[in-house]
N, C-alpha and C. Protein backbone atom coordinates (compact mmCIF):
# COMPACT_ATOMS: atom_id res chain seq x y z
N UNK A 1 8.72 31.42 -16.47
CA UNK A 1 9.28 30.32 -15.66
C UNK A 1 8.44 30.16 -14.40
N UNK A 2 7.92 28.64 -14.22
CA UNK A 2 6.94 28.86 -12.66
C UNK A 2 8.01 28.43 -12.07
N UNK A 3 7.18 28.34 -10.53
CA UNK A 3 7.87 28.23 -9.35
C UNK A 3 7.80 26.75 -9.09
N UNK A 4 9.03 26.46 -7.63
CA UNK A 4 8.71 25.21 -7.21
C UNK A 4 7.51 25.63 -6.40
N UNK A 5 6.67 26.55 -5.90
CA UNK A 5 5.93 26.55 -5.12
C UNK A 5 4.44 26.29 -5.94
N UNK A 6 4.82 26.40 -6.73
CA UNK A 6 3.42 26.29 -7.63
C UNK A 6 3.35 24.90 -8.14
N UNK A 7 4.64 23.96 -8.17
CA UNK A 7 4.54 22.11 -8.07
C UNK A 7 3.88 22.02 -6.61
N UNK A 8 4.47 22.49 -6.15
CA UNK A 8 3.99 22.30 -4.47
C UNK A 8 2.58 21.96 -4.38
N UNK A 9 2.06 23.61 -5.19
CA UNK A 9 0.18 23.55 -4.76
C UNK A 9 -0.15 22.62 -5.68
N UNK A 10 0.42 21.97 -6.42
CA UNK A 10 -0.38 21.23 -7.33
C UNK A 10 -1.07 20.14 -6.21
N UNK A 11 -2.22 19.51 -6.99
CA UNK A 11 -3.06 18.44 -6.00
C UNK A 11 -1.90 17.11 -7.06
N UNK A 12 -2.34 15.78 -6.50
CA UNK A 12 -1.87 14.48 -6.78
C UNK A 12 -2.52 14.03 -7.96
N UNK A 13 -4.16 14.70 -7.87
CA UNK A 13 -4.87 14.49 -9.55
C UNK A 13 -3.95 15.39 -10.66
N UNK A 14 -4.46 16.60 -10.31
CA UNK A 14 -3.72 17.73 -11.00
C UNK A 14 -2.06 17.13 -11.42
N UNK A 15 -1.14 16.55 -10.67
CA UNK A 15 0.06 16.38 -11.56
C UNK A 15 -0.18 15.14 -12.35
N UNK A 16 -0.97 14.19 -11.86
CA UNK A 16 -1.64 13.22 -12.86
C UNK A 16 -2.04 13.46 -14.50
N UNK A 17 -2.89 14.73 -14.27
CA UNK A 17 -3.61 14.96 -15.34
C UNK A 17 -2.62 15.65 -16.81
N UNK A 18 -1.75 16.68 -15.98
CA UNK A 18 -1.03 17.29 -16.73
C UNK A 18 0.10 16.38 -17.41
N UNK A 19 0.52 15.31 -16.23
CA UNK A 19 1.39 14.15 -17.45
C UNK A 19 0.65 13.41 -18.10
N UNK A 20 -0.87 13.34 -17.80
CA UNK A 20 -1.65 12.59 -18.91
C UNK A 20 -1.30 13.61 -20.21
N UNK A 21 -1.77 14.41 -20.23
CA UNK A 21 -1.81 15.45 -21.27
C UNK A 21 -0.51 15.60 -22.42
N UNK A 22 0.65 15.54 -21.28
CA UNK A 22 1.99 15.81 -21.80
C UNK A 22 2.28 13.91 -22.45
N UNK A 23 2.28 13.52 -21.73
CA UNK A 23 2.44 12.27 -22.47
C UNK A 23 2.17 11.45 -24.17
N UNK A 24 3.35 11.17 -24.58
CA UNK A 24 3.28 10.71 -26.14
C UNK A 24 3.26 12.08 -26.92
N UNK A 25 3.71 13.20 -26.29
CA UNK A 25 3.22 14.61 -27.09
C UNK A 25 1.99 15.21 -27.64
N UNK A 26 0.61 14.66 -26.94
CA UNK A 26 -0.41 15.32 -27.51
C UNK A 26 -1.45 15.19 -26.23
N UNK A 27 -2.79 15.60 -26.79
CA UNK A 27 -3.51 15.87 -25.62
C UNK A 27 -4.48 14.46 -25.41
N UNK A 28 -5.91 14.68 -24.83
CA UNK A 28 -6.66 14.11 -24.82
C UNK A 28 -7.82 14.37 -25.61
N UNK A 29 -8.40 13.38 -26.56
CA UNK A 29 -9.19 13.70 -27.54
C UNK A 29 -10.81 13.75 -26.99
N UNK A 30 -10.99 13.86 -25.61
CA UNK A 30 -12.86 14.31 -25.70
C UNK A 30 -12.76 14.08 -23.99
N UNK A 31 -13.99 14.93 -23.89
CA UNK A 31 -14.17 14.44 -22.15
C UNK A 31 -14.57 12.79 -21.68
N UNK A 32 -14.66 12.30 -22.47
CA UNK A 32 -15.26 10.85 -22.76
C UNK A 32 -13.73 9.91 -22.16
N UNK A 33 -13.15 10.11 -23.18
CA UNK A 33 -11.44 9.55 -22.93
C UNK A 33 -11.05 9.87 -21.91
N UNK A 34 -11.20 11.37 -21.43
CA UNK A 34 -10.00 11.71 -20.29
C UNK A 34 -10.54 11.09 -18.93
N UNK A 35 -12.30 11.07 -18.97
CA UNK A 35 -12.79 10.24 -17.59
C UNK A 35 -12.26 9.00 -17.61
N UNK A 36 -12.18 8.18 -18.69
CA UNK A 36 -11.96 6.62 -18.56
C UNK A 36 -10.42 6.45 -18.33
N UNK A 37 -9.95 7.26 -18.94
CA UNK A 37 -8.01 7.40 -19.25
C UNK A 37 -7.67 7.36 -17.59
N UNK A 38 -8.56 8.31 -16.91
CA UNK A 38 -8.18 8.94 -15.40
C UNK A 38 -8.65 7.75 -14.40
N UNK A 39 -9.59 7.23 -15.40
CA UNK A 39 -10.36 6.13 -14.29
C UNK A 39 -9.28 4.78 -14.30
N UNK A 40 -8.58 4.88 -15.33
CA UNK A 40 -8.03 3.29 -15.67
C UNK A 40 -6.44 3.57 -14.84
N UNK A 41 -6.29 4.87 -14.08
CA UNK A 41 -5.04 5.34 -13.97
C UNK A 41 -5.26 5.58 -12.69
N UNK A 42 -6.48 5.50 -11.85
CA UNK A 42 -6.64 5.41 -10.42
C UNK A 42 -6.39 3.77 -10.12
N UNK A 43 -6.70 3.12 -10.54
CA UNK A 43 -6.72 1.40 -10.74
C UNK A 43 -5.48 1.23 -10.33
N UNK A 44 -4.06 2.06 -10.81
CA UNK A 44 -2.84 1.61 -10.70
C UNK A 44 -2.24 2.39 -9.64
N UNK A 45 -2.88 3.83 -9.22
CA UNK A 45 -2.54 4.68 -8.30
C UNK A 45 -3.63 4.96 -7.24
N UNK A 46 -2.99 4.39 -5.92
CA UNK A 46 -4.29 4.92 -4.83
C UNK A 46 -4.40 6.12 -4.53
N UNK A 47 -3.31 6.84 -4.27
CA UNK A 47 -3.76 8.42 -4.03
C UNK A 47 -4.51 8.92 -5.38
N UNK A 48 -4.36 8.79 -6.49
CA UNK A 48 -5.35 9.08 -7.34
C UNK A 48 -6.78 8.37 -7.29
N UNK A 49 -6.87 7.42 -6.75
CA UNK A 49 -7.91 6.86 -6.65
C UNK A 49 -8.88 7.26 -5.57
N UNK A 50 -8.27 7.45 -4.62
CA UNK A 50 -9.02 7.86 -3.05
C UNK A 50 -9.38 9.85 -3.79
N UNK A 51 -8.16 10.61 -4.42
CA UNK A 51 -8.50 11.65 -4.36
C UNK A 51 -9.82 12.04 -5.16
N UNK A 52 -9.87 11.15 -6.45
CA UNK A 52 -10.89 11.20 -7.82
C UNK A 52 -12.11 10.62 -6.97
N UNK A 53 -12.10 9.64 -6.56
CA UNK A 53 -13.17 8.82 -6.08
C UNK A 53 -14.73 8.60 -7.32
N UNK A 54 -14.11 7.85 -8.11
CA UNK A 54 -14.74 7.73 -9.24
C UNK A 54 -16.27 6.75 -8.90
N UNK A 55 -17.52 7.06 -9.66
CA UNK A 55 -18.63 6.44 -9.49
C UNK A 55 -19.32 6.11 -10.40
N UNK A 56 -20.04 5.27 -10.50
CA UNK A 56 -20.89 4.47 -11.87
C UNK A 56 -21.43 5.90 -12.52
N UNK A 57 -22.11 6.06 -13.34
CA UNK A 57 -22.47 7.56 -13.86
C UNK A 57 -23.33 6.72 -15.31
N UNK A 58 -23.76 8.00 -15.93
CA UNK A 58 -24.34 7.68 -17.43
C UNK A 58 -23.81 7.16 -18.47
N UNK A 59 -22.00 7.09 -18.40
CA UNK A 59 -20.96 6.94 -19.81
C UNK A 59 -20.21 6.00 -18.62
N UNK A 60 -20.82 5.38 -17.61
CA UNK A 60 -19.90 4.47 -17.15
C UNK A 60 -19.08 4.85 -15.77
N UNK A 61 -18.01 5.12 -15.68
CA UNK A 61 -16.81 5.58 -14.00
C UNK A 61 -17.06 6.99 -15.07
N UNK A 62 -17.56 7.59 -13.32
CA UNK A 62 -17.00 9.56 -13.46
C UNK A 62 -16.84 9.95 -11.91
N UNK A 63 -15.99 11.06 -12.23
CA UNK A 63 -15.60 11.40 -11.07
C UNK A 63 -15.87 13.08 -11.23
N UNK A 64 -16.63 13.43 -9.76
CA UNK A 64 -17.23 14.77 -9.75
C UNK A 64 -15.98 15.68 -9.83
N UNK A 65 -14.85 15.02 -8.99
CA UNK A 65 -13.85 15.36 -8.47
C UNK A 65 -12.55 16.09 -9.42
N UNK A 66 -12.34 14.98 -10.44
CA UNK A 66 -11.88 15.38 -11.65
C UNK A 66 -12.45 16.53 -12.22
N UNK A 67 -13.79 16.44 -12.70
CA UNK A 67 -14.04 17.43 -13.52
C UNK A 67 -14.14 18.91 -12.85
N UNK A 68 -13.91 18.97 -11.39
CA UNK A 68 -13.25 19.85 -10.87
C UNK A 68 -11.50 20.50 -11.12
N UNK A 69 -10.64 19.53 -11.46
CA UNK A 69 -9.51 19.48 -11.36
C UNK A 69 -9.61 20.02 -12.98
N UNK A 70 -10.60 19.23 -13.64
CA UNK A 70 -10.33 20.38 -15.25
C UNK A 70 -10.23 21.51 -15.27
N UNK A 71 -11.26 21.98 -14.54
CA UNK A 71 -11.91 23.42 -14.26
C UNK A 71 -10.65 24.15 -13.82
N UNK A 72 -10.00 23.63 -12.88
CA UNK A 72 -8.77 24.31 -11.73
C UNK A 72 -7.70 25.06 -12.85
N UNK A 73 -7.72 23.78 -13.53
CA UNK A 73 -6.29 23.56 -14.82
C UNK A 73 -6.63 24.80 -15.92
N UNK A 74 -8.14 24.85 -16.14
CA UNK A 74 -8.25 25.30 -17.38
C UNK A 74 -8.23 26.47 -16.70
N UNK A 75 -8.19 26.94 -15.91
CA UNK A 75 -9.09 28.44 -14.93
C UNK A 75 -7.39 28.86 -14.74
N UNK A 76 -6.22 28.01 -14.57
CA UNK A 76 -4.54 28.49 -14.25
C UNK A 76 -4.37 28.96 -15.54
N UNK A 77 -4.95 28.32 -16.38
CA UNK A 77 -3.98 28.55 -17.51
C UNK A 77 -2.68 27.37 -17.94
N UNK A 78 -3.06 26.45 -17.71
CA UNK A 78 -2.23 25.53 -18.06
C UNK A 78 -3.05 24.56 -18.64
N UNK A 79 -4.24 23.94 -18.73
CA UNK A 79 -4.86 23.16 -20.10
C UNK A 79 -5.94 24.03 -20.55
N UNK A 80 -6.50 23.32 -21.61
CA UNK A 80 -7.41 24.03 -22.57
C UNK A 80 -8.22 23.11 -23.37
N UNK A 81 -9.18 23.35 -23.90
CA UNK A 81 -10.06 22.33 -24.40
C UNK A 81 -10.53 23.46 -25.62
N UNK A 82 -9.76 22.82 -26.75
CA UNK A 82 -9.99 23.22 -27.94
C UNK A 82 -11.18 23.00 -28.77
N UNK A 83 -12.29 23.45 -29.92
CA UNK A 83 -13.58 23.51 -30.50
C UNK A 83 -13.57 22.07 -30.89
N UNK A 84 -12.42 20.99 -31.21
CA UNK A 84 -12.78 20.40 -31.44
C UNK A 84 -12.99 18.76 -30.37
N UNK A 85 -12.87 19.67 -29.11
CA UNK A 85 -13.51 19.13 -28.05
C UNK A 85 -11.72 18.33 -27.31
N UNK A 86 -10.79 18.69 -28.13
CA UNK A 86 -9.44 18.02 -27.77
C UNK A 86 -8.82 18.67 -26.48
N UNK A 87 -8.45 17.98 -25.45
CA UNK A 87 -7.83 19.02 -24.30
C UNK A 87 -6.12 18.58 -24.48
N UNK A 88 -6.20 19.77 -24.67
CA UNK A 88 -4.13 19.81 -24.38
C UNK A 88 -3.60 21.07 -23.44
N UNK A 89 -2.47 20.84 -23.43
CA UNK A 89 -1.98 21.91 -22.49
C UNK A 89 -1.17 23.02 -23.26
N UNK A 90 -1.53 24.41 -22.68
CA UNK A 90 -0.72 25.58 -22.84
C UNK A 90 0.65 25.43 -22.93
N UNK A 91 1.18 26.69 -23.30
CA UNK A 91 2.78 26.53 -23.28
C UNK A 91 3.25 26.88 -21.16
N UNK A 92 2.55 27.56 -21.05
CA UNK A 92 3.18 27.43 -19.51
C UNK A 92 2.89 25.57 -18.75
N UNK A 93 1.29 24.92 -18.91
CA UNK A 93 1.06 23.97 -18.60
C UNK A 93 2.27 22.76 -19.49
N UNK A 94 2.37 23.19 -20.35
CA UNK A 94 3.44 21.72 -21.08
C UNK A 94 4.76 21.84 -20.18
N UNK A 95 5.08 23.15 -19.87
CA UNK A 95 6.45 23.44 -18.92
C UNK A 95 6.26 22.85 -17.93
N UNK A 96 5.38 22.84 -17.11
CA UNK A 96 5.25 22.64 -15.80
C UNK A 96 4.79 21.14 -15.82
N UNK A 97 4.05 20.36 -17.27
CA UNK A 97 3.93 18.96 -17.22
C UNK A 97 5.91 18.26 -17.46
N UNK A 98 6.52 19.00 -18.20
CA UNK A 98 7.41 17.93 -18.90
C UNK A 98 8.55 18.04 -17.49
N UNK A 99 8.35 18.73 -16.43
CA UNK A 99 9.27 18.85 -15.26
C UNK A 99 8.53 17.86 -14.46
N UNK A 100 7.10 18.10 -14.02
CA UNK A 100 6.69 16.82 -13.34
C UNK A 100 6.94 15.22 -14.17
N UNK A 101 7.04 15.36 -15.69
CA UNK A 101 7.65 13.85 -16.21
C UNK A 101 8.52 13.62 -15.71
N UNK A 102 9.34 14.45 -15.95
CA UNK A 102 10.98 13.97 -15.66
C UNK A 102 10.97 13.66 -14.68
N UNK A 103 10.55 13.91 -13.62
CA UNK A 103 10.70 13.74 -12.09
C UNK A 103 9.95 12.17 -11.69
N UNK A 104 9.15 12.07 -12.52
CA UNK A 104 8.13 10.50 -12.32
C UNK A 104 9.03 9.54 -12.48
N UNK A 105 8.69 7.90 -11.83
CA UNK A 105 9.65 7.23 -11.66
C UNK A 105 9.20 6.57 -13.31
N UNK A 106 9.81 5.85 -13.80
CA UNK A 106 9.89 5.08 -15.08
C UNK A 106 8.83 4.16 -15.14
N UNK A 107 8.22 3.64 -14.14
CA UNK A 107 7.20 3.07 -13.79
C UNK A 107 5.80 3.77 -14.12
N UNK A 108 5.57 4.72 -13.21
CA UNK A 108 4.77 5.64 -13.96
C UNK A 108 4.51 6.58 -14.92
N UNK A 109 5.72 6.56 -15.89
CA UNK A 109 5.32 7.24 -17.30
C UNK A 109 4.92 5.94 -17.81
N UNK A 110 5.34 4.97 -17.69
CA UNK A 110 5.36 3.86 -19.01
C UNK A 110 3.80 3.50 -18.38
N UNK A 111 3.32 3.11 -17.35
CA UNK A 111 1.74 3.05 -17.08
C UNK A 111 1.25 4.00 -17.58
N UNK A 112 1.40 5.66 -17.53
CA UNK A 112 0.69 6.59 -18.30
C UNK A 112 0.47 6.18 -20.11
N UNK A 113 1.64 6.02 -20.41
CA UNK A 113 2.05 5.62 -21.82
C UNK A 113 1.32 4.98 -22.56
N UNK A 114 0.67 3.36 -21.74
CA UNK A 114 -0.07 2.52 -22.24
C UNK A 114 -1.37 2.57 -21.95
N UNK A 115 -1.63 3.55 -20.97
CA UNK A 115 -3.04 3.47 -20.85
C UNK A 115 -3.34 4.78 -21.95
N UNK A 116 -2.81 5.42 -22.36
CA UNK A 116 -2.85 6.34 -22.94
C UNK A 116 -3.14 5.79 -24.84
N UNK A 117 -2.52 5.47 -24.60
CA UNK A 117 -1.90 4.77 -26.63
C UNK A 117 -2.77 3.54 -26.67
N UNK A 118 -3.69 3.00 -25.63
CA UNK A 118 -4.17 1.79 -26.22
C UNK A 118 -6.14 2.60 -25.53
N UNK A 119 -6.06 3.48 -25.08
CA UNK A 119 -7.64 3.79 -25.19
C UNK A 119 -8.00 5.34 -25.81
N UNK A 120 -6.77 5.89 -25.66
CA UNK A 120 -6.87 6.81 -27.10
C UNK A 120 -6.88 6.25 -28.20
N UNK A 121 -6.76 5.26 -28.57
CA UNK A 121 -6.81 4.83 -30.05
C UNK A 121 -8.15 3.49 -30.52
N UNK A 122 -9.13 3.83 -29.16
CA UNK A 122 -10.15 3.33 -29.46
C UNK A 122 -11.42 4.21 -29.84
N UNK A 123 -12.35 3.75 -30.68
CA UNK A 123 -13.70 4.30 -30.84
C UNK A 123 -14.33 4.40 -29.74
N UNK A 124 -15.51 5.25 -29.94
CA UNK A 124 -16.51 5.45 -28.61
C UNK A 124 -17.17 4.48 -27.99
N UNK A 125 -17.62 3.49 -28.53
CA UNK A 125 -18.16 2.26 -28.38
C UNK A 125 -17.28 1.61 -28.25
N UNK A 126 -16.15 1.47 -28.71
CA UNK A 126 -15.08 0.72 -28.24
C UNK A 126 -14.35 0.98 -26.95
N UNK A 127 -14.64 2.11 -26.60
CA UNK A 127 -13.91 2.70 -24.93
C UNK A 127 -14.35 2.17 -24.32
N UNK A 128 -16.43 2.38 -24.30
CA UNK A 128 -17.30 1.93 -23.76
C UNK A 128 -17.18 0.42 -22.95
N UNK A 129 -17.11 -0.35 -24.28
CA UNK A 129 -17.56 -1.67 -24.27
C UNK A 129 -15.71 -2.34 -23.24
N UNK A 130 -15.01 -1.89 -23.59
CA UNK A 130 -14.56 -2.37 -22.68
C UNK A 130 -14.47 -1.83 -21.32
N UNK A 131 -14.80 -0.80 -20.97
CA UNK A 131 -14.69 -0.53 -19.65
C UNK A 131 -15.91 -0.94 -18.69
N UNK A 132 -17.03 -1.42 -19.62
CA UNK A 132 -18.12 -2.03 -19.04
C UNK A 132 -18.00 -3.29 -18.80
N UNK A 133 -16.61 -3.82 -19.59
CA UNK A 133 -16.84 -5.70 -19.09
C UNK A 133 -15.78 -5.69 -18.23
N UNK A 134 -14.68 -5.02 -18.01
CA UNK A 134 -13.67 -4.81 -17.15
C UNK A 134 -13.82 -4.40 -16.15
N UNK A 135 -14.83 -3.48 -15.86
CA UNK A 135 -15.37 -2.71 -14.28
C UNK A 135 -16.90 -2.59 -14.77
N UNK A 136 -17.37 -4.26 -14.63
CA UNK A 136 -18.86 -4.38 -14.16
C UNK A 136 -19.60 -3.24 -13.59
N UNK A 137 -18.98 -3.16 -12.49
CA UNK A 137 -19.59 -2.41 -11.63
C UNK A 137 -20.05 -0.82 -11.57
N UNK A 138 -19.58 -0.38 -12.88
CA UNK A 138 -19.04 1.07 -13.02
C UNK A 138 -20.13 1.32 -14.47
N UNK A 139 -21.05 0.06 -14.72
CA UNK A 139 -22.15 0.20 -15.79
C UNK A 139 -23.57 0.39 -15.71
N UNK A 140 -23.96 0.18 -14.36
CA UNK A 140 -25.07 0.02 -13.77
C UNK A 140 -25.66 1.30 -14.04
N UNK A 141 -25.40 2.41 -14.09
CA UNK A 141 -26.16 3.55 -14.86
C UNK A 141 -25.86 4.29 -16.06
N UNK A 142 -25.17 3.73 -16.74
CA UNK A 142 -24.65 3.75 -18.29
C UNK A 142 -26.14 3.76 -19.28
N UNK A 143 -26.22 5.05 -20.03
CA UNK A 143 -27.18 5.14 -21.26
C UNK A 143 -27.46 4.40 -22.23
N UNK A 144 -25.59 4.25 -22.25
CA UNK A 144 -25.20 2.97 -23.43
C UNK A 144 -25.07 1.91 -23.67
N UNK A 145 -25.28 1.18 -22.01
CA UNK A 145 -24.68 -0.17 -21.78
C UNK A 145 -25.34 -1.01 -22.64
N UNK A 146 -27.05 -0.71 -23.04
CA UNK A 146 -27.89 -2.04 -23.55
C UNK A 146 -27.56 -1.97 -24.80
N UNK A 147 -26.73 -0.69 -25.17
CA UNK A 147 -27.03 -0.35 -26.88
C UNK A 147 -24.95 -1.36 -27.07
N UNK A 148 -24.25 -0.68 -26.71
CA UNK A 148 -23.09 -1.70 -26.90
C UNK A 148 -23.12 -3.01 -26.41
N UNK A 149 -23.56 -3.13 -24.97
CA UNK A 149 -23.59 -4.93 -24.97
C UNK A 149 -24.08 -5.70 -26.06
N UNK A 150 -25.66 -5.06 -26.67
CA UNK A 150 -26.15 -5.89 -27.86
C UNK A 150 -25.10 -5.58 -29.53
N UNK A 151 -24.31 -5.04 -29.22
CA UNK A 151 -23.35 -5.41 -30.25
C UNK A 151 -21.89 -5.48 -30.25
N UNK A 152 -21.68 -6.30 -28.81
CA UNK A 152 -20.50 -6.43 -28.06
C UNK A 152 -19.95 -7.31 -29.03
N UNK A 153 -20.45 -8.25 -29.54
CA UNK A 153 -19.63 -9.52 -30.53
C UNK A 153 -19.24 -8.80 -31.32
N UNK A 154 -20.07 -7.73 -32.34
CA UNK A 154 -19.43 -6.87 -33.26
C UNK A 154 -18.12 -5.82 -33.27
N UNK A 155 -18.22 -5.25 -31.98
CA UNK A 155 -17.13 -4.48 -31.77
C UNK A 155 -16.14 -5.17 -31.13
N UNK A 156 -16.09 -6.27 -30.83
CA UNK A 156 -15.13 -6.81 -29.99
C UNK A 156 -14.29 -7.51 -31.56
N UNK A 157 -14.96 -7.67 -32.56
CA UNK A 157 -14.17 -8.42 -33.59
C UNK A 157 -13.50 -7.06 -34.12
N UNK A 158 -14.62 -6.22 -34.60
CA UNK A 158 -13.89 -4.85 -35.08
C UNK A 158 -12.55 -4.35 -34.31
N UNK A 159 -12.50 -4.36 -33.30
CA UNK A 159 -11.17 -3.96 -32.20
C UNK A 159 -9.75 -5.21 -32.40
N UNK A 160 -10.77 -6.75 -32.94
CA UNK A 160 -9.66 -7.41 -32.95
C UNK A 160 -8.50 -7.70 -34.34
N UNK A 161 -9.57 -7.56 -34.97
CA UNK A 161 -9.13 -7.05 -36.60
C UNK A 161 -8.38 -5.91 -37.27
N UNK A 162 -8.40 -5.31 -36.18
CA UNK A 162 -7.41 -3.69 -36.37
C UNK A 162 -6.68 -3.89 -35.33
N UNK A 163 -5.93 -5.15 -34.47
CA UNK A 163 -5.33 -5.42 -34.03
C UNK A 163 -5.43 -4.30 -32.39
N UNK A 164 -6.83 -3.94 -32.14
CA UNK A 164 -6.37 -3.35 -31.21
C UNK A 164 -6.05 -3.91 -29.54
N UNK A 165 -7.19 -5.39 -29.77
CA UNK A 165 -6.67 -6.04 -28.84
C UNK A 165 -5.96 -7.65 -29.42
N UNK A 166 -5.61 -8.49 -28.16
CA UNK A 166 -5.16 -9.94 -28.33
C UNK A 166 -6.99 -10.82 -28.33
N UNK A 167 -6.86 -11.76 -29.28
CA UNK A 167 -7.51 -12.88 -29.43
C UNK A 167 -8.33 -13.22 -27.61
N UNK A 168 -7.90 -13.02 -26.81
CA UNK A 168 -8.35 -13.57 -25.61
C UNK A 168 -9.13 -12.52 -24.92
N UNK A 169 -8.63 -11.20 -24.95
CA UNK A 169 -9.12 -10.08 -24.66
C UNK A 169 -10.63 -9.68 -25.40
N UNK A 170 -10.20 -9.80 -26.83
CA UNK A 170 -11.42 -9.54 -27.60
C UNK A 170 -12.76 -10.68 -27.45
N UNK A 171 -12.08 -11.94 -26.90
CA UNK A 171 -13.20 -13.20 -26.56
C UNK A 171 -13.86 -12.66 -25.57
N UNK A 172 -13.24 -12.17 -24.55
CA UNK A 172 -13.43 -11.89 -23.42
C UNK A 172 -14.90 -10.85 -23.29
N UNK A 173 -14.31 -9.79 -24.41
CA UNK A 173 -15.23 -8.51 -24.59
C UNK A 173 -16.36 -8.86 -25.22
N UNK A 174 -16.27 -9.87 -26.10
CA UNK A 174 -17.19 -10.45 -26.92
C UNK A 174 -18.37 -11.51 -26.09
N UNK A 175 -17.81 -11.81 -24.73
CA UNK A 175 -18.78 -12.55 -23.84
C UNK A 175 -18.44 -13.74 -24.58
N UNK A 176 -17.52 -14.45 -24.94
CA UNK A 176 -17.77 -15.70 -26.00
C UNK A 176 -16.32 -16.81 -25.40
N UNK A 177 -16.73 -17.93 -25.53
CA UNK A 177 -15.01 -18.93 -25.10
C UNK A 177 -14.32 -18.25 -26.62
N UNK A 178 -13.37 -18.70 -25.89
CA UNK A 178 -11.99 -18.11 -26.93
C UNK A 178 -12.21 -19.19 -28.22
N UNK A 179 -12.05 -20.33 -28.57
CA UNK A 179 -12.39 -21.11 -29.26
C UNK A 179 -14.02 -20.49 -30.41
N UNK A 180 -14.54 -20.44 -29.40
CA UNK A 180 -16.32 -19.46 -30.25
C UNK A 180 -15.82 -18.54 -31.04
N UNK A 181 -14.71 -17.33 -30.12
CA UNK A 181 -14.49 -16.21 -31.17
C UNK A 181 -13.29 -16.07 -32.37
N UNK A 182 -12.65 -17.71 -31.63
CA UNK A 182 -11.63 -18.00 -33.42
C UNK A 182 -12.46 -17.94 -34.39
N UNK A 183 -13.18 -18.92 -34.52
CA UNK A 183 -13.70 -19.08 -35.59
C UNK A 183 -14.66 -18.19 -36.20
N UNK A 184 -15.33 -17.27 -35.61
CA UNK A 184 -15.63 -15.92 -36.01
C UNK A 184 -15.30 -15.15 -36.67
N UNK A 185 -13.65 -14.91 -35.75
CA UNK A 185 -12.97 -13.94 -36.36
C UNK A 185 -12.62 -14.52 -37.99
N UNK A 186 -11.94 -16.17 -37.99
CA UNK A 186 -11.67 -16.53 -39.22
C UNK A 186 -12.70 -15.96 -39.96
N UNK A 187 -13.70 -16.50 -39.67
CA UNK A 187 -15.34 -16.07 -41.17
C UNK A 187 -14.82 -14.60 -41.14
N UNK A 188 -14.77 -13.91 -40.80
CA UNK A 188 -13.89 -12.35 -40.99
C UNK A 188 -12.91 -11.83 -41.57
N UNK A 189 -12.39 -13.30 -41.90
CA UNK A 189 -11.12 -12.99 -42.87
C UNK A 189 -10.01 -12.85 -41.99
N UNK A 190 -9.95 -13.30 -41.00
CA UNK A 190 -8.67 -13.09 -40.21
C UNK A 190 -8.05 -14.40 -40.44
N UNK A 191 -6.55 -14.51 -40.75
CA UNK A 191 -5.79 -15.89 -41.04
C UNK A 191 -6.20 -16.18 -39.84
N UNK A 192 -6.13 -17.85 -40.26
CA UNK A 192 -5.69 -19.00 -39.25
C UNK A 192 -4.80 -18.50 -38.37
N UNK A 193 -4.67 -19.21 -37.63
CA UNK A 193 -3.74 -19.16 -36.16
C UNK A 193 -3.59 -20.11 -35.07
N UNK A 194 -3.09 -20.71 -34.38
CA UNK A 194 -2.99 -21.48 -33.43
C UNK A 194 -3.35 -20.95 -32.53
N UNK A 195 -4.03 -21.61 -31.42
CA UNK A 195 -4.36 -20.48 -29.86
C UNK A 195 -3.41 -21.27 -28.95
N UNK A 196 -3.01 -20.35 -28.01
CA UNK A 196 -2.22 -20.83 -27.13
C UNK A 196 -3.20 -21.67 -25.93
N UNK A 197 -2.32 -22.47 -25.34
CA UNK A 197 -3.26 -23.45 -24.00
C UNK A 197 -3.86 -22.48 -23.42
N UNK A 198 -3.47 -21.05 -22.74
CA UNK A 198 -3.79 -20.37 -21.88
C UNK A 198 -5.60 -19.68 -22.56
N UNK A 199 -5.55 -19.48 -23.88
CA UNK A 199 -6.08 -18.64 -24.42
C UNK A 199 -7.64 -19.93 -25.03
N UNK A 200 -6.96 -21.55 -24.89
CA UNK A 200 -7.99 -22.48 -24.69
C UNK A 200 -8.94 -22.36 -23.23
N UNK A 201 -7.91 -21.99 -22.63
CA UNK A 201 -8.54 -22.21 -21.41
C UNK A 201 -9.45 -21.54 -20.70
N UNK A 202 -9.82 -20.56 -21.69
CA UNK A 202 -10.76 -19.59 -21.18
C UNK A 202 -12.13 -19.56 -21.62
């Protein structure tokens, strides 16, 4: 059983990370995910944001800062990063995550929730490519940027066809008017559909 003094020492990343972890019941599938997962989760939280202080890097936003806070976690004994590169948490760390859940306001599990379930369940190139058209700014020293931008139309249909994003989103990723990437997607075999005004208008 831990202590309240040991919520106490936790940092503002650190209880971040551990309800990332605990959240939907499983972990994080690669160091790849958990930078972007953490990066897309400072966006909605400033004390996570000021504490991570995330920067353009080789795979896009990294933060030196975080991958300190892994180290902290994995060094307590409360996460772990399994051979097949998956980080989840210990049985003392899941204790000490599912008490900091409960305690989070409803607001911030359900933001954990979705940032969680909609970029865990993307490919590598698919993480990529959208976090490079969404935070421009965070690509400028990316390895990968020239190799996914030049097949941004491709993965942006692939993502839309497995329904992982909406029609406007995937135009979006695709660099293309929404109208350009209907008819794409149709030659793809995707039914017909009506677009909404909003989704013309882009």
């Amino acid at each position: 059983m831990f202590s309240e003094k040991l919520l106490d020492e936790l940092s503002e990343a650190e209880k971040y990370v551990l309800m990332l972890l605990y959240a939907k019941k499983r972990g994080v599938k690669g160091s790849l995910w958990f930078q972007k997962e953490m990066f897309e989760l400072s966006k909605s939280f400033e004390e996570l944001a000021e504490e991570l202080d995330f920067s353009a890097y080789s795979y896009g936003p990294w933060s030196e800062s975080l991958l300190e806070v892994k180290d902290m976690l994995e060094n307590s004994g409360l996460i772990v990063q399994r051979e097949d590169r998956m980080l989840v948490l210990t049985k003392e760390g899941e204790e000490i995550a599912r008490t900091l859940w409960c305690r989070a306001d409803e607001k911030t599990r359900a933001l954990i929730i979705e940032t969680k379930s909609f970029l865990e369940d993307l490919e590598w190139d698919e993480l990529l490519l959208y976090i490079y058209v969404t935070s421009p700014g965070m690509a400028d020293k990316s390895v990968k940027y020239r190799d996914v931008i030049s097949r941004r139309i491709d993965i942006a249909l692939k993502m839309f066809l497995k329904g992982k994003v909406s029609m406007e989103m995937a135009a979006k990723l695709a660099g293309l008017p929404v109208i350009e990437f209907r008819k794409l997607a149709i030659a793809k075999g995707a039914k017909p559909f009506i677009a909404s005004e909003s989704d013309l208008r882009e």
